[in-house]
PDB file of N, CA and C in Angstrom:
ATOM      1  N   UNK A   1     -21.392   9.923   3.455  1.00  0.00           N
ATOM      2  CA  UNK A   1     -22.652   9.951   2.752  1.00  0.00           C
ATOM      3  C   UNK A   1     -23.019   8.535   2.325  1.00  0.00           C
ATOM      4  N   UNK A   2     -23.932   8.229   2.930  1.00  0.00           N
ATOM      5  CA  UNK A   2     -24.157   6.909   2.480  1.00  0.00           C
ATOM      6  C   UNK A   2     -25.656   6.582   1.200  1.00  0.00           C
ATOM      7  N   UNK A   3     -25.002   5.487   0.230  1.00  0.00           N
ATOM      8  CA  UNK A   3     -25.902   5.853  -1.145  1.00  0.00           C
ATOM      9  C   UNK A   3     -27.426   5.664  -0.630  1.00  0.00           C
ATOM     10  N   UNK A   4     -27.730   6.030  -1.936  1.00  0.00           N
ATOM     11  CA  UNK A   4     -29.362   6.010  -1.857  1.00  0.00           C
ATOM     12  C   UNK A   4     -29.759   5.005  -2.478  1.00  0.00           C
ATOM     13  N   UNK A   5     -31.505   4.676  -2.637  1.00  0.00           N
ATOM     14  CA  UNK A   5     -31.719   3.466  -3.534  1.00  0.00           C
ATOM     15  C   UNK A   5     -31.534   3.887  -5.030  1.00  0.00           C
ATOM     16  N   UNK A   6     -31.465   4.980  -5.366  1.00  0.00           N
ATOM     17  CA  UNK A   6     -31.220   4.897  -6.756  1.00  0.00           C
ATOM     18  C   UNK A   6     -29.949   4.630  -7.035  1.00  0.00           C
ATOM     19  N   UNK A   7     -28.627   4.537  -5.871  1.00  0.00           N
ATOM     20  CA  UNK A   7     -27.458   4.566  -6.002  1.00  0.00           C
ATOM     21  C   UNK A   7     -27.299   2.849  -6.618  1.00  0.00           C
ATOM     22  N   UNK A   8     -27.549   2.259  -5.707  1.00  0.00           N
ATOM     23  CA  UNK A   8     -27.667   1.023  -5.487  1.00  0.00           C
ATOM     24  C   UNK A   8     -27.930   0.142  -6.769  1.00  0.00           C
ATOM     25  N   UNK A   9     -28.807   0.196  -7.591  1.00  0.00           N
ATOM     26  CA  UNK A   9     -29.485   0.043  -8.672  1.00  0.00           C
ATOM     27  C   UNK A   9     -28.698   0.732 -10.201  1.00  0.00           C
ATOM     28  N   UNK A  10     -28.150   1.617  -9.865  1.00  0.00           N
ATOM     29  CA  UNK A  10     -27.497   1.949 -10.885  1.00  0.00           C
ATOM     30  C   UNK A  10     -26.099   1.316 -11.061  1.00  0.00           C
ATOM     31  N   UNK A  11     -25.693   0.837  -9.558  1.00  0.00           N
ATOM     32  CA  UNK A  11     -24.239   0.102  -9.490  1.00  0.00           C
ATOM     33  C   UNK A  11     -24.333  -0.962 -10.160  1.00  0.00           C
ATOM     34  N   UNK A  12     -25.548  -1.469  -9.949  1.00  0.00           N
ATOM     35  CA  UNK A  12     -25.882  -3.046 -10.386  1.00  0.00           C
ATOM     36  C   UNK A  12     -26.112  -2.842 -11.833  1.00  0.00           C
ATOM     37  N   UNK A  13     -26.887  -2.418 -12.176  1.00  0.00           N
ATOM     38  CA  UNK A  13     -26.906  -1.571 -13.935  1.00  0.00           C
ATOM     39  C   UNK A  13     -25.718  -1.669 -14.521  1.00  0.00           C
ATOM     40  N   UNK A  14     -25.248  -0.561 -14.015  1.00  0.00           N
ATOM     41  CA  UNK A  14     -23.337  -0.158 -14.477  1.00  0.00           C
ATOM     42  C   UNK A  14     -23.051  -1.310 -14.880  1.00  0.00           C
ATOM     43  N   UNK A  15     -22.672  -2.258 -13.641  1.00  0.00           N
ATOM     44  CA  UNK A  15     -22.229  -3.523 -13.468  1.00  0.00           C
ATOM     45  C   UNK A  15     -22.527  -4.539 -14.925  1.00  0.00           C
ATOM     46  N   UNK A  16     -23.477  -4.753 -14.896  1.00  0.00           N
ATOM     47  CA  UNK A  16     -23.989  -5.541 -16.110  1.00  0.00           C
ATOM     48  C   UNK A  16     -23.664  -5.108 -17.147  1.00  0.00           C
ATOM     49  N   UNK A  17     -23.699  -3.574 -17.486  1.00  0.00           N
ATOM     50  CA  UNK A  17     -23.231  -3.172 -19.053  1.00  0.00           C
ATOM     51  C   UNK A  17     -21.837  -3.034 -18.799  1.00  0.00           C
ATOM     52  N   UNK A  18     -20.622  -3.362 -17.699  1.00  0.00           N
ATOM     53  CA  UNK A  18     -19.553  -3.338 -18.136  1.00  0.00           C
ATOM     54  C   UNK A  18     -19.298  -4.564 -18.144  1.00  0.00           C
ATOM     55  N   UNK A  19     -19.750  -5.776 -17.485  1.00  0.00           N
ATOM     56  CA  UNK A  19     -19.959  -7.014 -17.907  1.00  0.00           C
ATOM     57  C   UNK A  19     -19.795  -7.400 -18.983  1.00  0.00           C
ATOM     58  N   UNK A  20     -20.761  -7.069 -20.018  1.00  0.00           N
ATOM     59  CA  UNK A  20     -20.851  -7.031 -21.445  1.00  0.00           C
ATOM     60  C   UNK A  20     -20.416  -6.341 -22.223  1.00  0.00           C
ATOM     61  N   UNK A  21     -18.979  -5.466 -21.826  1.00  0.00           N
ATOM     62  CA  UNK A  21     -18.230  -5.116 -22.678  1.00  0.00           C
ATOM     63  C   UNK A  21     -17.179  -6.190 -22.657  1.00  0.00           C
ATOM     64  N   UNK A  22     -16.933  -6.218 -20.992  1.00  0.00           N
ATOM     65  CA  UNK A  22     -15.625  -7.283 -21.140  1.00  0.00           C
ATOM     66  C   UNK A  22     -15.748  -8.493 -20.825  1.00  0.00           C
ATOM     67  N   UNK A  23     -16.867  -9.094 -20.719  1.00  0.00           N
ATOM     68  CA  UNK A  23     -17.121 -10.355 -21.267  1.00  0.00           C
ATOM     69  C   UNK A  23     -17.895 -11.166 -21.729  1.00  0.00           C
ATOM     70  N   UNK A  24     -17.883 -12.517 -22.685  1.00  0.00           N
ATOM     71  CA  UNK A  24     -18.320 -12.762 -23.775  1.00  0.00           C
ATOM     72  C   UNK A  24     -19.206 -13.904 -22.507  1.00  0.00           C
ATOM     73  N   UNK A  25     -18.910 -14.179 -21.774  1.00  0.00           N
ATOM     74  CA  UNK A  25     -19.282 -15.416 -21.555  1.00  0.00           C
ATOM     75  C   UNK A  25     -20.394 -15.468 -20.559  1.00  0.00           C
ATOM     76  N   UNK A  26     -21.570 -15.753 -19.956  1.00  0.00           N
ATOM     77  CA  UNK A  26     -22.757 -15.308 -19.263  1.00  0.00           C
ATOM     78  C   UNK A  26     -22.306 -15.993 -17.766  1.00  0.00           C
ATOM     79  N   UNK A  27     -21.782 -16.542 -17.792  1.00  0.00           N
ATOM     80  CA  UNK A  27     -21.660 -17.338 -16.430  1.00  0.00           C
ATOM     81  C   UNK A  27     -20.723 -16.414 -15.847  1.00  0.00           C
ATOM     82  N   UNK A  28     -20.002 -15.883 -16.563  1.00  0.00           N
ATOM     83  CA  UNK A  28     -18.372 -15.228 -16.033  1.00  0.00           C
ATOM     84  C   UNK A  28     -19.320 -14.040 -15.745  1.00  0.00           C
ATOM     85  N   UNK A  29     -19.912 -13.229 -16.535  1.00  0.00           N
ATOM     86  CA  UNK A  29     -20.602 -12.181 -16.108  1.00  0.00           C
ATOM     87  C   UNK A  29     -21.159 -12.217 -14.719  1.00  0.00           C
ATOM     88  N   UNK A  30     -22.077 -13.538 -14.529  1.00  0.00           N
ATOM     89  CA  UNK A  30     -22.822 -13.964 -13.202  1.00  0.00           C
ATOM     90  C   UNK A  30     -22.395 -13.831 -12.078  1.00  0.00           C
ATOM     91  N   UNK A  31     -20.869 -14.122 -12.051  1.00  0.00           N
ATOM     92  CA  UNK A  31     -19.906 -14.454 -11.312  1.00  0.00           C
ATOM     93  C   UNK A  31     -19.770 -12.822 -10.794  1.00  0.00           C
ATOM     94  N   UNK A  32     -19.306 -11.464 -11.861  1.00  0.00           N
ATOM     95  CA  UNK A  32     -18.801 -10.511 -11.154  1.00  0.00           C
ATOM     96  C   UNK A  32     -20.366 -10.278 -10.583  1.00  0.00           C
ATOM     97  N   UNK A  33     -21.215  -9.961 -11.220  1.00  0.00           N
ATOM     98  CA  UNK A  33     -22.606  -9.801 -10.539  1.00  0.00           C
ATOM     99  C   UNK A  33     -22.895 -10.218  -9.194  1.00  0.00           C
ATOM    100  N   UNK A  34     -22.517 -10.959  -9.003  1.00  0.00           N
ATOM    101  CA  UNK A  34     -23.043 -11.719  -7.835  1.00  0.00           C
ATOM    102  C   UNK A  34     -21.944 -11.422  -6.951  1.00  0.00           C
ATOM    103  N   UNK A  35     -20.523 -11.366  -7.060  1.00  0.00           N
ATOM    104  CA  UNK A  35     -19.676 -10.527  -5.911  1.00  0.00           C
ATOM    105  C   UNK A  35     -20.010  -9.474  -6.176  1.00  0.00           C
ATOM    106  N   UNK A  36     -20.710  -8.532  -7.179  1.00  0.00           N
ATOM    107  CA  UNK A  36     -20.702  -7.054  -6.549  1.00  0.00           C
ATOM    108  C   UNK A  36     -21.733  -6.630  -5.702  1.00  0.00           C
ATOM    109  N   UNK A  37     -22.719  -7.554  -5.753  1.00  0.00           N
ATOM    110  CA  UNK A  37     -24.036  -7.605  -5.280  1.00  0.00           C
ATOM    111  C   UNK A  37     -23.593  -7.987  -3.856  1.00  0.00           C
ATOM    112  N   UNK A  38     -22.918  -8.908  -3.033  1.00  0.00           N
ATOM    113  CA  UNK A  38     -22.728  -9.252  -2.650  1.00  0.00           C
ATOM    114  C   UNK A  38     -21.237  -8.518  -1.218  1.00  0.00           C
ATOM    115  N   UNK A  39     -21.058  -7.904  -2.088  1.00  0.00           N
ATOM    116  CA  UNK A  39     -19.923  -6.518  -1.630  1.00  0.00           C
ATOM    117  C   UNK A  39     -21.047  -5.359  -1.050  1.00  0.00           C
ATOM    118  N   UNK A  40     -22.092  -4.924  -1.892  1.00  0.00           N
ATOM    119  CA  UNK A  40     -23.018  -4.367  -1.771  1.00  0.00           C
ATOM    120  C   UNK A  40     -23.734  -4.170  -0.526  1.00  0.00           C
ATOM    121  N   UNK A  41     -23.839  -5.859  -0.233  1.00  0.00           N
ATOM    122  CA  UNK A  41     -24.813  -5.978   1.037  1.00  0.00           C
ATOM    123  C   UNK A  41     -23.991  -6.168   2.341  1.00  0.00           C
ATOM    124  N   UNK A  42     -22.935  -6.192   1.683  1.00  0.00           N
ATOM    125  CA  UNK A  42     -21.909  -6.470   3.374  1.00  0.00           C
ATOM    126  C   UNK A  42     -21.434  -5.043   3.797  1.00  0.00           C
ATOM    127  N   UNK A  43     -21.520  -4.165   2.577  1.00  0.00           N
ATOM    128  CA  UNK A  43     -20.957  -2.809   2.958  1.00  0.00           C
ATOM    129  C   UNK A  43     -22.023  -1.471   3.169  1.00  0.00           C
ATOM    130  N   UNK A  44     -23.115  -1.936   2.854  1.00  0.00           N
ATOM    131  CA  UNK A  44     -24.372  -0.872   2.489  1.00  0.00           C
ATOM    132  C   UNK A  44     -24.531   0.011   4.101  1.00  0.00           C
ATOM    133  N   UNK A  45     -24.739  -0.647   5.178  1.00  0.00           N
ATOM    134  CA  UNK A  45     -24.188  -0.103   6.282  1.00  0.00           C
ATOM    135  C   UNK A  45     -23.416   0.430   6.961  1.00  0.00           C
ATOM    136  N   UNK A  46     -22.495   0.415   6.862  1.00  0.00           N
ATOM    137  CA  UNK A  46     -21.640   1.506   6.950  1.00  0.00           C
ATOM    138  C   UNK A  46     -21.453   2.778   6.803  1.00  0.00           C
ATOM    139  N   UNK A  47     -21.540   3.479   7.799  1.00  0.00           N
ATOM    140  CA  UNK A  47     -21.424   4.640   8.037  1.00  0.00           C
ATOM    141  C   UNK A  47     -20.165   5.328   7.098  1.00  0.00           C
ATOM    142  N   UNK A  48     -20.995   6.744   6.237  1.00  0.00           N
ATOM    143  CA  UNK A  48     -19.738   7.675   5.343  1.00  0.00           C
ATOM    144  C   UNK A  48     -18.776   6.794   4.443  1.00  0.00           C
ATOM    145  N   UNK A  49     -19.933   5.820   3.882  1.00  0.00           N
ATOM    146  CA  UNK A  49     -19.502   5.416   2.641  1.00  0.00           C
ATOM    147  C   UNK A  49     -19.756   5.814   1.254  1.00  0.00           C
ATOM    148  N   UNK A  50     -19.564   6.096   0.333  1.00  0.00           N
ATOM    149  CA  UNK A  50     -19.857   7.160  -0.828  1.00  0.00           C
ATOM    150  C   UNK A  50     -20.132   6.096  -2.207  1.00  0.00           C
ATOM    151  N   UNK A  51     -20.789   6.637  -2.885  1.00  0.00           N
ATOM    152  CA  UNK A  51     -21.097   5.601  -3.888  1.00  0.00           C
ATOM    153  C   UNK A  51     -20.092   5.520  -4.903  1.00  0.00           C
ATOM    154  N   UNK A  52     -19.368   6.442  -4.747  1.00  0.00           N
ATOM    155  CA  UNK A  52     -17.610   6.503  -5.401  1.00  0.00           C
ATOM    156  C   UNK A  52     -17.174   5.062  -4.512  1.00  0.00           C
ATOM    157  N   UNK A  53     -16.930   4.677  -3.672  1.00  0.00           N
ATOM    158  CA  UNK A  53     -16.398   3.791  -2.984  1.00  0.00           C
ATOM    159  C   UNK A  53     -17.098   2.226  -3.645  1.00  0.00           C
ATOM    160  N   UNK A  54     -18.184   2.053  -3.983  1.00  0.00           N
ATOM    161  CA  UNK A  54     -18.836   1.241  -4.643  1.00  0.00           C
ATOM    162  C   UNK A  54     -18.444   1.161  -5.893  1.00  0.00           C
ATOM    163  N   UNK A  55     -18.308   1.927  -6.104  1.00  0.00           N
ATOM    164  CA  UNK A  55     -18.211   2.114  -7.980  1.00  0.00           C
ATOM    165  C   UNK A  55     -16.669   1.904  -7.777  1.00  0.00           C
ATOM    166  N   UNK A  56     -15.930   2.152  -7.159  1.00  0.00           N
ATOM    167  CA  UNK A  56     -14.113   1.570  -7.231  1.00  0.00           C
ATOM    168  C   UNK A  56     -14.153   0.243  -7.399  1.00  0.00           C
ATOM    169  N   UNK A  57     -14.568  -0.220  -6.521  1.00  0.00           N
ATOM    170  CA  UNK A  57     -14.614  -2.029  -5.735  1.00  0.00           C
ATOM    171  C   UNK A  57     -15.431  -2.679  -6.967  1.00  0.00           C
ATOM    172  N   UNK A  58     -16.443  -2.379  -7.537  1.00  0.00           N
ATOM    173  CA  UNK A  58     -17.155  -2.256  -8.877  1.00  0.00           C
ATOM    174  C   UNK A  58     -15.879  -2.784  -9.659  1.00  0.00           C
ATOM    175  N   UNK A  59     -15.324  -1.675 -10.060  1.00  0.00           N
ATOM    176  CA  UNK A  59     -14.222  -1.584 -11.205  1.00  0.00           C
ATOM    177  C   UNK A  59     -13.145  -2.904 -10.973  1.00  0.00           C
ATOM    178  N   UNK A  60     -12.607  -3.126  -9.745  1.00  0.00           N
ATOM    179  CA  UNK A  60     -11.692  -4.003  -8.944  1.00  0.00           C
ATOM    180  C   UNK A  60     -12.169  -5.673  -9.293  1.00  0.00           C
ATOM    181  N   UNK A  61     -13.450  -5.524  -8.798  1.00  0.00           N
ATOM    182  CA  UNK A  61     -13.967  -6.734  -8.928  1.00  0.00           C
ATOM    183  C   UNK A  61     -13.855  -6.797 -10.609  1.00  0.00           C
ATOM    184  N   UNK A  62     -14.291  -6.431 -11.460  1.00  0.00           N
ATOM    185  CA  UNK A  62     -14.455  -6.335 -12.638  1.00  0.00           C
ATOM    186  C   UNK A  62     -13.020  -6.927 -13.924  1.00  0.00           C
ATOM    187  N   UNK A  63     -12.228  -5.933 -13.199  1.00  0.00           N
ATOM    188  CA  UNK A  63     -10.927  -5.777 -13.737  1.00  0.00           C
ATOM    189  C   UNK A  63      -9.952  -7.371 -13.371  1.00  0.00           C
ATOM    190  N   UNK A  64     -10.445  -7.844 -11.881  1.00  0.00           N
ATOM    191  CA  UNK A  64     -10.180  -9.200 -11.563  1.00  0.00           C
ATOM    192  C   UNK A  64     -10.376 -10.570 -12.391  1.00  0.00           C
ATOM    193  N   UNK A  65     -11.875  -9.769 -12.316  1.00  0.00           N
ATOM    194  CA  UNK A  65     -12.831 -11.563 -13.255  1.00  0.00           C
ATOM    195  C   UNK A  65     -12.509 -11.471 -14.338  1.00  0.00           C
ATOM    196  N   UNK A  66     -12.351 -10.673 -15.133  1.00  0.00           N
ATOM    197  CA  UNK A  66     -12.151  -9.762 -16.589  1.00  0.00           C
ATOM    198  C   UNK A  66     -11.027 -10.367 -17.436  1.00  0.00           C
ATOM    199  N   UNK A  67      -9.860 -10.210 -16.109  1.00  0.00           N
ATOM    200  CA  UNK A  67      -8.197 -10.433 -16.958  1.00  0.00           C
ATOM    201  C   UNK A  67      -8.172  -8.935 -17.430  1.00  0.00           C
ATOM    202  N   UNK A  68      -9.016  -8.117 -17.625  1.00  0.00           N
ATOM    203  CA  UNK A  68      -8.288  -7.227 -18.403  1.00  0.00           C
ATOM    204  C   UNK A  68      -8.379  -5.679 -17.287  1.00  0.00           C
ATOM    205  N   UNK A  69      -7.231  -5.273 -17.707  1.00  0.00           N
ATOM    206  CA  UNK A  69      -6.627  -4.059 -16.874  1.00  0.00           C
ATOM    207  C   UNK A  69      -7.777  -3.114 -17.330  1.00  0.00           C
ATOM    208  N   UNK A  70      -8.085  -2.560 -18.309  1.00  0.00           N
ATOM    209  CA  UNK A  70      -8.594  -1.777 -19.297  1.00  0.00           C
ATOM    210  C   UNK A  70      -9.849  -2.393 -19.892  1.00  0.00           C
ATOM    211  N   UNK A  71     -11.644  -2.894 -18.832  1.00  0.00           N
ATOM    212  CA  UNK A  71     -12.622  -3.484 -19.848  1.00  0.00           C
ATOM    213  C   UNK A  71     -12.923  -2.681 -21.048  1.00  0.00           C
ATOM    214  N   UNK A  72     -12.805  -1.182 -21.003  1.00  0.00           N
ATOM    215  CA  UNK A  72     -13.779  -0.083 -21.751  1.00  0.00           C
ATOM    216  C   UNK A  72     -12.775  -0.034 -23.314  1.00  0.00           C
ATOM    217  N   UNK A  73     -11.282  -0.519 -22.752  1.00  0.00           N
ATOM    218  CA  UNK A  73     -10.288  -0.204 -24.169  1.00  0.00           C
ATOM    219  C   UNK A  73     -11.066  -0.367 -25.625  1.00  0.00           C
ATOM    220  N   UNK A  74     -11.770  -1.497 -26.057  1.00  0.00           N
ATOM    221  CA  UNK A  74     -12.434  -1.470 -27.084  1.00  0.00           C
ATOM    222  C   UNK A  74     -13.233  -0.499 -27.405  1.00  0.00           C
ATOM    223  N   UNK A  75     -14.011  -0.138 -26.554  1.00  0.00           N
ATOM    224  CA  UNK A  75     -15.309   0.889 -26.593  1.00  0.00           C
ATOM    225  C   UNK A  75     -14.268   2.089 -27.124  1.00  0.00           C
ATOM    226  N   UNK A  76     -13.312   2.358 -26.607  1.00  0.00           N
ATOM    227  CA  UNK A  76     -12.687   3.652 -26.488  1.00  0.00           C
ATOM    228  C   UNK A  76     -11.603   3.619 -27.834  1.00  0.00           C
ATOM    229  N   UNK A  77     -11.016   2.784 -28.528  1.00  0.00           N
ATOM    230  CA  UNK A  77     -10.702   2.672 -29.475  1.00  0.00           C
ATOM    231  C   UNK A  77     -11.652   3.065 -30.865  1.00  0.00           C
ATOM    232  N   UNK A  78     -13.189   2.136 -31.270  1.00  0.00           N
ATOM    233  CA  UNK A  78     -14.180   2.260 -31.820  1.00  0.00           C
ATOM    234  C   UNK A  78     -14.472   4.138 -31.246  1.00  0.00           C
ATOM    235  N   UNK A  79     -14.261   4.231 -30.765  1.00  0.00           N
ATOM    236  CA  UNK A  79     -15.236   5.895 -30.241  1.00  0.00           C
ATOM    237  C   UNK A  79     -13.978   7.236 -31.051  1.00  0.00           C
ATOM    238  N   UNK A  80     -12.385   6.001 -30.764  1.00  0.00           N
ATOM    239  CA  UNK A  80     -11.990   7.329 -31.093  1.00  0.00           C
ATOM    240  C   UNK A  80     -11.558   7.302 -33.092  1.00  0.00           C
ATOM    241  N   UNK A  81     -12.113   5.869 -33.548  1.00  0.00           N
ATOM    242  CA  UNK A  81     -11.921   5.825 -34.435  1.00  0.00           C
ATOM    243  C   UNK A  81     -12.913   6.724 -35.308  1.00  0.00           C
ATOM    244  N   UNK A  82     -14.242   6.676 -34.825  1.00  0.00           N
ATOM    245  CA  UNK A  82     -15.981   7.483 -35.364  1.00  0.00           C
ATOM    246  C   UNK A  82     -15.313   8.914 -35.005  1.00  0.00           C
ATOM    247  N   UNK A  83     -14.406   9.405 -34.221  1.00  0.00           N
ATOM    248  CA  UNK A  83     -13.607  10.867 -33.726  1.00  0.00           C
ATOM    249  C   UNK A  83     -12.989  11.421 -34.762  1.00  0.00           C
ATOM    250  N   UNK A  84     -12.179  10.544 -35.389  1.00  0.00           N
ATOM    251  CA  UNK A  84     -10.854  10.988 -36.201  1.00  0.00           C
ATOM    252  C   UNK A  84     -11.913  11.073 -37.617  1.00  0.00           C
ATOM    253  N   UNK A  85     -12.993   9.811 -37.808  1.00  0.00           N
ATOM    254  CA  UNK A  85     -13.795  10.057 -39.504  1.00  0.00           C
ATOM    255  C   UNK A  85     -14.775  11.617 -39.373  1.00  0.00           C
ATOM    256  N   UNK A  86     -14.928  11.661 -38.775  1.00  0.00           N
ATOM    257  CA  UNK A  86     -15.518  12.904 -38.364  1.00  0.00           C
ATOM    258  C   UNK A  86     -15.015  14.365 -38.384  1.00  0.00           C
ATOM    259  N   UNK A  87     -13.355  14.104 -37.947  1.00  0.00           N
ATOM    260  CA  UNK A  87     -12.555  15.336 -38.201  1.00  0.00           C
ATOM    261  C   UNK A  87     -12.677  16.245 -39.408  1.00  0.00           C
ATOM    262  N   UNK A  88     -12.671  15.462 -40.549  1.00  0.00           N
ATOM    263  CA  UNK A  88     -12.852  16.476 -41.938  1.00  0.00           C
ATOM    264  C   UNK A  88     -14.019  17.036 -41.576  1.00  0.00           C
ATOM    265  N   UNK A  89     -15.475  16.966 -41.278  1.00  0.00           N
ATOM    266  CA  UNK A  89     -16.489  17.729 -41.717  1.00  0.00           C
ATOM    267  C   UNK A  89     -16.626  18.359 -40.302  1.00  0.00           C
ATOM    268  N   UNK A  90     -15.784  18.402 -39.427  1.00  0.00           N
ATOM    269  CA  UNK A  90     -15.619  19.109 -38.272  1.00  0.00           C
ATOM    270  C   UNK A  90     -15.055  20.358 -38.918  1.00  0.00           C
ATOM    271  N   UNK A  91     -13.620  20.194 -39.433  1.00  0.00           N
ATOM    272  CA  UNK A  91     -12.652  21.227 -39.941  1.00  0.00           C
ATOM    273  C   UNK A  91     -13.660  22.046 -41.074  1.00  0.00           C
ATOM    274  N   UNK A  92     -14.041  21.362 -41.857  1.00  0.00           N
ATOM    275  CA  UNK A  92     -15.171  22.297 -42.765  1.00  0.00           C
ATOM    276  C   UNK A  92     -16.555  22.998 -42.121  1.00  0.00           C
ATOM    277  N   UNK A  93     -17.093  22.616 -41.578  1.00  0.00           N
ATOM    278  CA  UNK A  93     -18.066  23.040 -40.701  1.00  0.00           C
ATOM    279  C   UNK A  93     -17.262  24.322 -40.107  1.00  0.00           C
ATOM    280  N   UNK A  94     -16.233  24.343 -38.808  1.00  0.00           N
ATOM    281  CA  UNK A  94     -16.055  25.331 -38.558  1.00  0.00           C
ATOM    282  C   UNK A  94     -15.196  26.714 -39.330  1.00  0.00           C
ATOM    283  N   UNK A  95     -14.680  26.007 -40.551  1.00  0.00           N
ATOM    284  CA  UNK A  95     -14.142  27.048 -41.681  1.00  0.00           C
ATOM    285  C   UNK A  95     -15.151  27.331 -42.516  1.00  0.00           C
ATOM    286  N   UNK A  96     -15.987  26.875 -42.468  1.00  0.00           N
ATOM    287  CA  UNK A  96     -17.298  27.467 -42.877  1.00  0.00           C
ATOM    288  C   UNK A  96     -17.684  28.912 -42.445  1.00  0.00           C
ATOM    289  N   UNK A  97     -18.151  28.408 -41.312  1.00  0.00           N
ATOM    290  CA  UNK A  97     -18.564  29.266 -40.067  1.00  0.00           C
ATOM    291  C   UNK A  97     -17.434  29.901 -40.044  1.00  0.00           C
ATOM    292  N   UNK A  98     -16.305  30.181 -39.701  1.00  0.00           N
ATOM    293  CA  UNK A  98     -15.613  31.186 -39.839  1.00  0.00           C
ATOM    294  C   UNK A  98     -15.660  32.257 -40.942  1.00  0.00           C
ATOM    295  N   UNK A  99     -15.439  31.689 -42.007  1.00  0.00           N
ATOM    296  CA  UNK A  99     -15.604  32.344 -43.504  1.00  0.00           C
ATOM    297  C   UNK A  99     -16.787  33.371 -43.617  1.00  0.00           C
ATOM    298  N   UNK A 100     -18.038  32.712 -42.732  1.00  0.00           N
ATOM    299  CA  UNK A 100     -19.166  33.577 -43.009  1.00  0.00           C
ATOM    300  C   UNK A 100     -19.001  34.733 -41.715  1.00  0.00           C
ATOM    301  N   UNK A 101     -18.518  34.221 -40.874  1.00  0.00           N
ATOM    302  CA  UNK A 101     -18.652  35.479 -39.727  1.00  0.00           C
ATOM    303  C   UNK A 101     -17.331  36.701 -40.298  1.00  0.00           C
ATOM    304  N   UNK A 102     -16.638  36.377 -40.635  1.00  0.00           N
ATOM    305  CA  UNK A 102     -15.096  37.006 -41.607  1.00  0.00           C
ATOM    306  C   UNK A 102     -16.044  38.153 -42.453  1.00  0.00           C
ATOM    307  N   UNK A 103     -17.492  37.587 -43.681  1.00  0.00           N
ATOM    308  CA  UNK A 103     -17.596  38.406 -44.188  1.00  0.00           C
ATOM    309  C   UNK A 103     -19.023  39.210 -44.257  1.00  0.00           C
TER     310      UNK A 103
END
């Protein structure tokens, strides 16, 4: 299956906002941009290529320029920290709701 133009455009998208998770610096960003863009156009032809296959090489390239194994780790730390403050009025909310369906 080979992508579509909306495929294409969203890789490059993606690309940029994981850029700017894992890195601070605009030139370094430029840099994965421009090999993924560039991966893009050498591979877009190819026959029964999947936009999963883009989005790997995406990640590869990324994870290369990056240094880091893990760009999203921050995001995902912060997400699960707003998770855990949230737990109390989770636990009350649904003992709530229990309590009232109980009576």
């Amino acid at each position: 299956m080979k992508p579509k133009s909306d495929c294409i455009a969203c890789l490059i998208e993606r690309t940029k906002y994981e850029c700017d998770l894992a890195l601070d610096n605009d030139q370094d960003k430029l840099i994965v941009l421009k090999e993924v863009i560039a991966f893009l156009l050498e591979h877009l032809d190819e026959e029964r290529r999947s936009p999963a296959f883009f989005g790997t090489e995406r990640e590869r390239i990324l994870r290369r320029c990056s240094g880091s194994e893990d760009p999203h780790e921050a995001l995902k730390m912060r997400s699960n920290e707003v998770a855990k403050a949230l737990l109390p009025d989770a636990y009350d909310f649904y003992a709530t709701a229990a309590n009232k369906v109980e009576a």
